[in-house]
Protein backbone atom coordinates (compact mmCIF):
# COMPACT_ATOMS: atom_id res chain seq x y z
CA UNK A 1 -76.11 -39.13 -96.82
CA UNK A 2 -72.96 -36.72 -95.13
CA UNK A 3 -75.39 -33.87 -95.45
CA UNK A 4 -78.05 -35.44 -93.40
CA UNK A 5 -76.08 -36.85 -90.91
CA UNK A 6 -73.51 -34.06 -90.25
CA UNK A 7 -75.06 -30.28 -91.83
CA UNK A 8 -72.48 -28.71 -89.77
CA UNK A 9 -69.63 -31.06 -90.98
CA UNK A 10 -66.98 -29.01 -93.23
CA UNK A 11 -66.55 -30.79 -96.44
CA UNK A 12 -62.26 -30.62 -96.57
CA UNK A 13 -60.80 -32.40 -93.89
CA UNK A 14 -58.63 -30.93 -91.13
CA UNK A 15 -54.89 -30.26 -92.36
CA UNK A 16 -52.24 -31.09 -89.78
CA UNK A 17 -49.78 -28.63 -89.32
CA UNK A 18 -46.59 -28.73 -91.38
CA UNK A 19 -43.51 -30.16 -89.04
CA UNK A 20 -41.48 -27.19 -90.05
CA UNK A 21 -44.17 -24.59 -88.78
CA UNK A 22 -44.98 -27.18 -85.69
CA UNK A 23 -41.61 -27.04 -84.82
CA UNK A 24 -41.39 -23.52 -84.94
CA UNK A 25 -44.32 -23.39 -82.95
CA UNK A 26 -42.98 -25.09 -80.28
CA UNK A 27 -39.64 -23.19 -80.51
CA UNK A 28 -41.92 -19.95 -79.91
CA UNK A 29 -43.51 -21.22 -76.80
CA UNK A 30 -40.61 -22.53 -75.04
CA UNK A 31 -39.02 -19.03 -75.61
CA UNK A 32 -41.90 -17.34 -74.08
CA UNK A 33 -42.11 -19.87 -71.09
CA UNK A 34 -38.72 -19.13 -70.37
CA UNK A 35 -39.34 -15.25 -70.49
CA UNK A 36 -41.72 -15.10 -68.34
CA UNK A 37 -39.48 -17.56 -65.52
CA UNK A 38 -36.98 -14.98 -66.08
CA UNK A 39 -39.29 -12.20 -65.65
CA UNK A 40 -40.79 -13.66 -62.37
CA UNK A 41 -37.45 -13.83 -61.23
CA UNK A 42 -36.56 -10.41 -61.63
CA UNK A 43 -40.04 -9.37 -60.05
CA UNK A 44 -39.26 -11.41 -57.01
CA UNK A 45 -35.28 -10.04 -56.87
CA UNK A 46 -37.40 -6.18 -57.28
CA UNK A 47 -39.77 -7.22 -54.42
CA UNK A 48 -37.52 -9.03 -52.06
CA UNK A 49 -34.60 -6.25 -52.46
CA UNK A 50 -37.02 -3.04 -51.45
CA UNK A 51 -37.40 -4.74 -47.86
């Protein structure tokens, strides 16, 4: 009856992610938001010094 209905479907279900990995997920993109505030700074300190 699954195969009629959904033939797409996959037959495992979705895993959730681990809370170590999430967690070190979200460690990794709070370290690259905070590069790239720190490298907009510097671009505007580059910019706004050469006038």
């Amino acid at each position: 009856m699954r195969d009629i209905m959904l033939p797409n479907a996959p037959l495992t279900r979705t895993r959730r992610l681990a809370p170590k990995r999430q967690m070190r997920e979200r460690r990794t993109a709070q370290a690259l938001i905070l590069f790239g505030i720190v490298l907009a700074a510097v671009e505007l300190y580059v910019i706004l010094g050469s006038l």
